[in-house]
Protein backbone atom coordinates (compact mmCIF):
# COMPACT_ATOMS: atom_id res chain seq x y z
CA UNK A 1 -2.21 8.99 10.85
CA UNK A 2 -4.45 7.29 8.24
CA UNK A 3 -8.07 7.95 8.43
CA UNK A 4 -10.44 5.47 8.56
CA UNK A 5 -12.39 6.35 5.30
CA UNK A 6 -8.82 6.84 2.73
CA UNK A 7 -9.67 4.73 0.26
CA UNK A 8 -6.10 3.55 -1.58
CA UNK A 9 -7.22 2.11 -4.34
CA UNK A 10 -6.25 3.54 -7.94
CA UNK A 11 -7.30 3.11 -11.48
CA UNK A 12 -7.95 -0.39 -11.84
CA UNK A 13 -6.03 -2.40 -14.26
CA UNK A 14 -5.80 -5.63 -16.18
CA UNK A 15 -4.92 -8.49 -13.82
CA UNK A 16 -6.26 -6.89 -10.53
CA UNK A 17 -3.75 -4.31 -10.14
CA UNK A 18 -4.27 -0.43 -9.58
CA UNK A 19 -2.29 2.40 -10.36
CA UNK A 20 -0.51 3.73 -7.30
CA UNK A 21 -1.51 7.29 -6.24
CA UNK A 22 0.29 9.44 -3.72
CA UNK A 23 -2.05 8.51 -0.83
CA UNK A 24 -1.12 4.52 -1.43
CA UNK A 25 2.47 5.94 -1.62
CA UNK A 26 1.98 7.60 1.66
CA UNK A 27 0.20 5.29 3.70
CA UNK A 28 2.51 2.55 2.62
CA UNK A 29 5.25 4.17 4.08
CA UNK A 30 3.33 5.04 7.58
CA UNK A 31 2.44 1.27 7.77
CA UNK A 32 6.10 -0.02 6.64
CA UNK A 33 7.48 2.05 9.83
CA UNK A 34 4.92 0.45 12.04
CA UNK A 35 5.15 -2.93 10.95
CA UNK A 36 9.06 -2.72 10.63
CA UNK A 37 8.74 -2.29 14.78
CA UNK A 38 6.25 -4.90 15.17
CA UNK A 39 8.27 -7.63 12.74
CA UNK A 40 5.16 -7.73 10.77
CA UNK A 41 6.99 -9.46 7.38
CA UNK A 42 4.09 -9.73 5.17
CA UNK A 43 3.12 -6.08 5.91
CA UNK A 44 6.85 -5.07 5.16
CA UNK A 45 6.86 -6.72 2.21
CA UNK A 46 3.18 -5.37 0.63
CA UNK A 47 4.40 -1.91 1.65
CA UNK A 48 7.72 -2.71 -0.29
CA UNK A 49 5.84 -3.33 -3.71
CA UNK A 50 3.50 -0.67 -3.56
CA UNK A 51 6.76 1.81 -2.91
CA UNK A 52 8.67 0.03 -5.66
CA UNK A 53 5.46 0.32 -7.53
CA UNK A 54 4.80 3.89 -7.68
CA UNK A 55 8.87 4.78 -7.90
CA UNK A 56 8.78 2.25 -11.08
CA UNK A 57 5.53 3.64 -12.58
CA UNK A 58 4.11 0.34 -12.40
CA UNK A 59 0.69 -0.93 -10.81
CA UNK A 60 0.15 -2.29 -7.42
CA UNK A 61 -1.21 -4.97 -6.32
CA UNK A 62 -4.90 -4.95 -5.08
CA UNK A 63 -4.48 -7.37 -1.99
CA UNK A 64 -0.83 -5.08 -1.53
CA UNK A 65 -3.36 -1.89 -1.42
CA UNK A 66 -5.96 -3.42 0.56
CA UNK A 67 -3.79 -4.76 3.80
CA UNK A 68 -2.53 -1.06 3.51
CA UNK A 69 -5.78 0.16 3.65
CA UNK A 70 -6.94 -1.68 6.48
CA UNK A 71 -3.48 -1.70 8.69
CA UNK A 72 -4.79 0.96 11.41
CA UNK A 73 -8.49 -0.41 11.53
């Protein structure tokens, strides 16, 4: 489960986008199964670009990292 102090946010880039570590990687795909049962879209689809991020090598976007982050509080 994610802890309440992970902090998911990467190097920050131009344009308000971070680098995607492994902990964004991870927690992204804890959060896509739960919101996948609850039918939470918007969830589904943040988790989707910060897991097509990091297998791309691109950057993520802050708000994507953010509702990640803050999923379980």
């Amino acid at each position: 489960m994610i802890g309440m102090g992970l902090h998911l946010h990467g190097a920050r880039r131009p344009g308000g986008r971070a680098a995607v570590d492994r902990a964004a990687v991870d927690a992204a795909w804890h959060v896509l199964e739960a919101a996948n049962e609850l039918a939470d879209e918007p969830t589904v689809a943040a988790c989707r670009r910060i897991i097509d991020a990091s297998l791309n090598g691109a950057s993520a976007d802050e708000a994507d990292l953010q509702r990640v982050a803050d999923y379980f509080r």
